[in-house]
N, C-alpha and C. Protein backbone atom coordinates (compact mmCIF):
# COMPACT_ATOMS: atom_id res chain seq x y z
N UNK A 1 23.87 -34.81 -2.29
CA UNK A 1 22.73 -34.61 -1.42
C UNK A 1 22.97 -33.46 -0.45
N UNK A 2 24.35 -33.34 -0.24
CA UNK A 2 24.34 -32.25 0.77
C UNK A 2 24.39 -30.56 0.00
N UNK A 3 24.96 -30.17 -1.21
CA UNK A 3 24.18 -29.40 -1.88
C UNK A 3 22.71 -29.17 -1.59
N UNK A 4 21.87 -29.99 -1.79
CA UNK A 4 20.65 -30.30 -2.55
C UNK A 4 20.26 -29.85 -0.88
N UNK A 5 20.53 -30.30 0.49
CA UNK A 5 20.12 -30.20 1.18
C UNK A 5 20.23 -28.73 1.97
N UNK A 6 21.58 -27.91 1.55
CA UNK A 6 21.74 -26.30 1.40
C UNK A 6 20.80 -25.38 0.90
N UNK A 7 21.02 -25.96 -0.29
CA UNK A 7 19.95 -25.08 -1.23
C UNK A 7 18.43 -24.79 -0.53
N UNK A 8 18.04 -26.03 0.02
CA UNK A 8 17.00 -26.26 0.58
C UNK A 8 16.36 -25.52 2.06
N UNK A 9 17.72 -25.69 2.67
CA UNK A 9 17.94 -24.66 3.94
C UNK A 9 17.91 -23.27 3.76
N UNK A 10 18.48 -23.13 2.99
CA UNK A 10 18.35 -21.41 2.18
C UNK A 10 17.26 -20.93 1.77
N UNK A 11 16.72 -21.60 0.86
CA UNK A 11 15.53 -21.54 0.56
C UNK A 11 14.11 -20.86 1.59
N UNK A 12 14.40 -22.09 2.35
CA UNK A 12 13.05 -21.86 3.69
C UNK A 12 14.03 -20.43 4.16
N UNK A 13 14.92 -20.20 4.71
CA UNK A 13 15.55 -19.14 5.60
C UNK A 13 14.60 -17.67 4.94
N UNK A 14 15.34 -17.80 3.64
CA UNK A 14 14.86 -16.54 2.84
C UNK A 14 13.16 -16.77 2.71
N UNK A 15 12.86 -17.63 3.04
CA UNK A 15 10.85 -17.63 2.87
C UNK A 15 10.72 -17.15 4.21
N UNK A 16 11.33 -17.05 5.09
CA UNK A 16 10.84 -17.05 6.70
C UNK A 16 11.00 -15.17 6.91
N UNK A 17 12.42 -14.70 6.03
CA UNK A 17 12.27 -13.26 5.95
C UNK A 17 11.65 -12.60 4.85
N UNK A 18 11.56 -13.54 3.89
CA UNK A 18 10.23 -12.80 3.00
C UNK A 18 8.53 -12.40 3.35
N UNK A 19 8.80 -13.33 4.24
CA UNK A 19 7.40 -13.08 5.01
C UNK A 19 7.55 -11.97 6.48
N UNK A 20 8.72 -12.27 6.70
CA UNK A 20 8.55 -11.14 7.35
C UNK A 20 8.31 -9.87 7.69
N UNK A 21 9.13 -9.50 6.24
CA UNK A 21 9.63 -8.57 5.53
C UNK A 21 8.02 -7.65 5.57
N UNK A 22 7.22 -8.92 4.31
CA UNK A 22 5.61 -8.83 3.81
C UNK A 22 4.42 -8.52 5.20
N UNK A 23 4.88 -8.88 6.21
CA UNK A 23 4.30 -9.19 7.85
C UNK A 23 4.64 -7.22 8.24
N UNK A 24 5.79 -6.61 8.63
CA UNK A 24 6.13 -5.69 8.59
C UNK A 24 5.82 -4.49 7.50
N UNK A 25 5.54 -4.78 6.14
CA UNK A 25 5.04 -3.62 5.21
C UNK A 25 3.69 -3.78 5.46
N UNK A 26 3.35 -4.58 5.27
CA UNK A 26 1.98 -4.17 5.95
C UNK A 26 1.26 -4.03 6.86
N UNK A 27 1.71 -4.34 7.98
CA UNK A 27 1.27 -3.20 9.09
C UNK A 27 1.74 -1.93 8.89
N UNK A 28 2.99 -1.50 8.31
CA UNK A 28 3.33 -0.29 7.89
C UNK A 28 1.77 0.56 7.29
N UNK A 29 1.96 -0.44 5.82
CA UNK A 29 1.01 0.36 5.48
C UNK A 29 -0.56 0.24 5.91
N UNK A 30 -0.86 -0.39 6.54
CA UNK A 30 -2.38 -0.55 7.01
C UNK A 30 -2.25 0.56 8.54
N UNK A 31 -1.49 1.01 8.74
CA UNK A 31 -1.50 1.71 9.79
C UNK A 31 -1.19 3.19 9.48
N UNK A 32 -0.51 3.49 8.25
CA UNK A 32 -1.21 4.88 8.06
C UNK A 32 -2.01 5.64 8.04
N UNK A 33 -1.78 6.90 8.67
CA UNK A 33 -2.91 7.38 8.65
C UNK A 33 -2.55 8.79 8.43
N UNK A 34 -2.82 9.92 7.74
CA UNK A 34 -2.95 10.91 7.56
C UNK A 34 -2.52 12.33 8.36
N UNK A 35 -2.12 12.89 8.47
CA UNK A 35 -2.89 13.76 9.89
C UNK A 35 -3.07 15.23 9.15
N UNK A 36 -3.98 16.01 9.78
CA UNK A 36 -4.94 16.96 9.47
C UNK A 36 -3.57 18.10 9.08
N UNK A 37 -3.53 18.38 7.73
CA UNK A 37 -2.35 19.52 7.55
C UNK A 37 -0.87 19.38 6.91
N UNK A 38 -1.05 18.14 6.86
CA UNK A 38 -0.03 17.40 6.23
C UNK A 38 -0.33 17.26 4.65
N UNK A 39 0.77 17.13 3.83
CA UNK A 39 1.11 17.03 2.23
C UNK A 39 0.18 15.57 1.86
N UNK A 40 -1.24 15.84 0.81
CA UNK A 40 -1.16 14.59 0.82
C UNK A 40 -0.82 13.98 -0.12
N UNK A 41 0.59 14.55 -1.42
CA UNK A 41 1.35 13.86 -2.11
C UNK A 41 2.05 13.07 -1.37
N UNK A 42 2.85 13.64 -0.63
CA UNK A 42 3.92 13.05 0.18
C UNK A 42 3.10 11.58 1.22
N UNK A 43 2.13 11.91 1.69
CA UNK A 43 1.46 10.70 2.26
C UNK A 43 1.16 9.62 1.37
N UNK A 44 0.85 9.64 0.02
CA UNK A 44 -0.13 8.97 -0.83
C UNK A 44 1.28 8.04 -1.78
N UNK A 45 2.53 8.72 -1.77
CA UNK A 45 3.65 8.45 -2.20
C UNK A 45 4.61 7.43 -1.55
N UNK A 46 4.37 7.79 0.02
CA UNK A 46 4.83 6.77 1.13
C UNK A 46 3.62 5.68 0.91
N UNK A 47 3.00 5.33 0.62
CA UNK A 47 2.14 4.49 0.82
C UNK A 47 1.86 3.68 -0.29
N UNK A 48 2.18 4.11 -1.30
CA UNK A 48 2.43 3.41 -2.75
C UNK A 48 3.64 2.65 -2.76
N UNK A 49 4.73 3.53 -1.87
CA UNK A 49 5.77 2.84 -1.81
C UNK A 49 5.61 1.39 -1.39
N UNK A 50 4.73 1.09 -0.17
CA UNK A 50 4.64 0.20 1.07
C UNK A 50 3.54 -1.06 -0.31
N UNK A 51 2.92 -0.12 -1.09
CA UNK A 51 2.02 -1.35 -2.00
C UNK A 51 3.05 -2.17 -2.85
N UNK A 52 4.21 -1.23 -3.40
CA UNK A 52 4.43 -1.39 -4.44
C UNK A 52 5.69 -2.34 -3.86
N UNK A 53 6.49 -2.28 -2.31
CA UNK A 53 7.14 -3.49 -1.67
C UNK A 53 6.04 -4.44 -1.63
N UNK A 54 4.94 -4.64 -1.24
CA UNK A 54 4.06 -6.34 -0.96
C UNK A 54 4.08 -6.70 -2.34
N UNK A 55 4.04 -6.27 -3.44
CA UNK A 55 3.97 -6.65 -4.84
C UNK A 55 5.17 -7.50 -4.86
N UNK A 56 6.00 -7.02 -5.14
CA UNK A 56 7.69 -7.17 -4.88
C UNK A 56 7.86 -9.04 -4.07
N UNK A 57 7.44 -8.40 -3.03
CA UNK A 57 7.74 -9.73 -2.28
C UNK A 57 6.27 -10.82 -2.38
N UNK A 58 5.44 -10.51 -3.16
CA UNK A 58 4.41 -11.51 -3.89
C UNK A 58 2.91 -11.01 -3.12
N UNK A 59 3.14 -10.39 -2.01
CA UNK A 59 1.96 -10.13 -1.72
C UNK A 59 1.36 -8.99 -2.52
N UNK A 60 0.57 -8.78 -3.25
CA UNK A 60 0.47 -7.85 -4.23
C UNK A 60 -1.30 -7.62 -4.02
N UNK A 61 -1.51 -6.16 -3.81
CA UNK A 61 -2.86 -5.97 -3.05
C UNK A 61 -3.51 -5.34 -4.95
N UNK A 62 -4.61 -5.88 -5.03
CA UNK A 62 -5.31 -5.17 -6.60
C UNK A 62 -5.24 -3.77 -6.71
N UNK A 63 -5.80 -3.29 -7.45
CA UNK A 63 -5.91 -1.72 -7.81
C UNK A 63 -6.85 -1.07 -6.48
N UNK A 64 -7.78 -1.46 -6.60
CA UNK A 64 -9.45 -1.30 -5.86
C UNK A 64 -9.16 -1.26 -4.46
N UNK A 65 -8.60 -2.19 -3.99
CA UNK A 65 -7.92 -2.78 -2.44
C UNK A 65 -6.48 -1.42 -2.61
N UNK A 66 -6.17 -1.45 -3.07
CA UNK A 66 -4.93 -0.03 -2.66
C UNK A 66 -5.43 0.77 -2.62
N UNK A 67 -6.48 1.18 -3.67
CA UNK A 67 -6.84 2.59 -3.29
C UNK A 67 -8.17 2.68 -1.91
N UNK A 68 -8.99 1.68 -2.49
CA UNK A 68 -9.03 2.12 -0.41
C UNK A 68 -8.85 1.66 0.64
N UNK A 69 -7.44 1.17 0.46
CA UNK A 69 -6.63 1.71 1.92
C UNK A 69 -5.81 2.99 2.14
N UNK A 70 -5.84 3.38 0.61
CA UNK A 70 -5.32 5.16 0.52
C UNK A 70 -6.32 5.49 1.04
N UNK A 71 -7.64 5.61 0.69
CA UNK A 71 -8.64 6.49 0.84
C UNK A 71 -9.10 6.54 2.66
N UNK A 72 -8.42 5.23 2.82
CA UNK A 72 -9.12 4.88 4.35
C UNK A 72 -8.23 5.70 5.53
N UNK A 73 -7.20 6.30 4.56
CA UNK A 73 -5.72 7.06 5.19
C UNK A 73 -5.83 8.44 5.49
N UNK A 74 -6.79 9.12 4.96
CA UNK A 74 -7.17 10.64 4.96
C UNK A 74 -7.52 11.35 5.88
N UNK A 75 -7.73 11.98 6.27
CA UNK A 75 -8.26 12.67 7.69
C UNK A 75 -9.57 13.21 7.07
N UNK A 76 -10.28 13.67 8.01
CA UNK A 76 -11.88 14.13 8.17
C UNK A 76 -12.01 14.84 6.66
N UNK A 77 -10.58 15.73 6.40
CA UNK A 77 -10.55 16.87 5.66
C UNK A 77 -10.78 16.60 4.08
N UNK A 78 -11.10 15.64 3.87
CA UNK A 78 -11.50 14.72 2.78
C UNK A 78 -12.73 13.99 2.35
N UNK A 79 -13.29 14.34 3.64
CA UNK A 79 -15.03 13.38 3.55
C UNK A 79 -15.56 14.05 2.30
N UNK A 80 -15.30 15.03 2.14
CA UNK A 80 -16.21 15.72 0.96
C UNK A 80 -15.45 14.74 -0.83
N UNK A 81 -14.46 14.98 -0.59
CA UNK A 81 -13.54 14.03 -1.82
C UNK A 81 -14.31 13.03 -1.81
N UNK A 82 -14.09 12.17 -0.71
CA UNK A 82 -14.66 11.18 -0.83
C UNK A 82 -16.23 10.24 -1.00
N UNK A 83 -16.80 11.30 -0.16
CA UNK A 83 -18.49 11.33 -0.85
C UNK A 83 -18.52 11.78 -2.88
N UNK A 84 -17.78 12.16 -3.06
CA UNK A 84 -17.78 12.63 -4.47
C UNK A 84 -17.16 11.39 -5.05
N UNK A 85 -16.03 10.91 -4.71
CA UNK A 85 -15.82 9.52 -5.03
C UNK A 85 -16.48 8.42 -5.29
N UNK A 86 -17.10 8.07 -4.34
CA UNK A 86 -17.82 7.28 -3.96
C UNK A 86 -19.33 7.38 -4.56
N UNK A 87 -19.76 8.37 -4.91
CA UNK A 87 -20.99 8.35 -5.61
C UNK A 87 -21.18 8.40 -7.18
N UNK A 88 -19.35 9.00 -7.38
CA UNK A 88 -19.28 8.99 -8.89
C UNK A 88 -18.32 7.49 -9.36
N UNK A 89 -18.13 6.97 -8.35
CA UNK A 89 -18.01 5.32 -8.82
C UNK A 89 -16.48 5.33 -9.37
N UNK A 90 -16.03 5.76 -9.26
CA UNK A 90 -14.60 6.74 -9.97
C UNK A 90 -13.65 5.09 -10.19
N UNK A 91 -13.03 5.07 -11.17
CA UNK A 91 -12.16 3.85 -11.40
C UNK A 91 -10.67 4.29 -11.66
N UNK A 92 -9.82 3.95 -11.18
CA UNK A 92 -8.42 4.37 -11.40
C UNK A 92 -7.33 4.20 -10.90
N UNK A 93 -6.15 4.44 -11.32
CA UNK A 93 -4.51 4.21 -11.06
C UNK A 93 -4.34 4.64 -9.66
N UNK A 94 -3.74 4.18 -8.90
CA UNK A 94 -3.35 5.00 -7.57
C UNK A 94 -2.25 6.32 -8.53
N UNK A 95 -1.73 6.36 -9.17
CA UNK A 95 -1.30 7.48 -9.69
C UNK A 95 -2.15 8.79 -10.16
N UNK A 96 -3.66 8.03 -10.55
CA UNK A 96 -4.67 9.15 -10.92
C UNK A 96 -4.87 9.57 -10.03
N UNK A 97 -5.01 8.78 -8.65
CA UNK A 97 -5.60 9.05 -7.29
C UNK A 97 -4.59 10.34 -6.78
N UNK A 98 -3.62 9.67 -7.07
CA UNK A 98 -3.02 11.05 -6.21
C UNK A 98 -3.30 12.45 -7.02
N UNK A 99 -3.12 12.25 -8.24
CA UNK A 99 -3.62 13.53 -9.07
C UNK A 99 -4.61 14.42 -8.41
N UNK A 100 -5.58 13.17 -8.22
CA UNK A 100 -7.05 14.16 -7.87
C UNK A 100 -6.93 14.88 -6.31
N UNK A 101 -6.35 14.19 -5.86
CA UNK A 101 -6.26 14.39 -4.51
C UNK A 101 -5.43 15.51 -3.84
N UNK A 102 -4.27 16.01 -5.04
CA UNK A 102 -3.26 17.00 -4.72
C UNK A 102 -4.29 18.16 -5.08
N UNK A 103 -4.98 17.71 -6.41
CA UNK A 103 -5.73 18.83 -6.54
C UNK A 103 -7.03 19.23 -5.65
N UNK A 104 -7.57 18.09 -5.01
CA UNK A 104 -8.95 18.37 -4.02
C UNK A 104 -8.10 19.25 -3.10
């Protein structure tokens, strides 16, 4: 029983920093934000990173929900991308996303 009762203690410990962990990446990533002049590979790359940890530790955000909180990350200098986005209904990989986006 006292095994059984370790295991158990361990268990919760590591749930208490898995959530923490999950508590901390995402404010990470919900708090990015862009700034006017900056790479937006390098932004869109940090931020995949931050999706692709909540996955990891179970919180795992859909396709649709990642990309716009990428999209929600951009500065002004993008409204035009994004009206074009948004009207052409566009479906895709956060990997396509960045494609289009290095190239806008």
């Amino acid at each position: 029983m006292v095994a059984y009762e370790m295991i158990q203690n361990l268990k919760e410990i590591n749930e208490g920093q898995v959530r923490q962990e999950g508590y901390d990446t995402s404010k990470a990533l919900f708090q990015c934000k862009m700034s006017e002049g900056s790479l937006v590979g390098a932004h869109v790359i940090k931020m995949m990173g931050h999706i692709q940890t909540l996955g990891k530790l179970g919180f795992a955000l859909n396709d649709e929900l990642a990309i716009d909180v990428v999209l929600q990350s951009l500065p002004d200098s993008f409204n035009q991308f994004l009206l074009n986005f948004n009207m052409n209904e566009i479906n895709m990989t956060l990997p396509q996303l960045l494609g289009m986006l290095k190239t806008a």
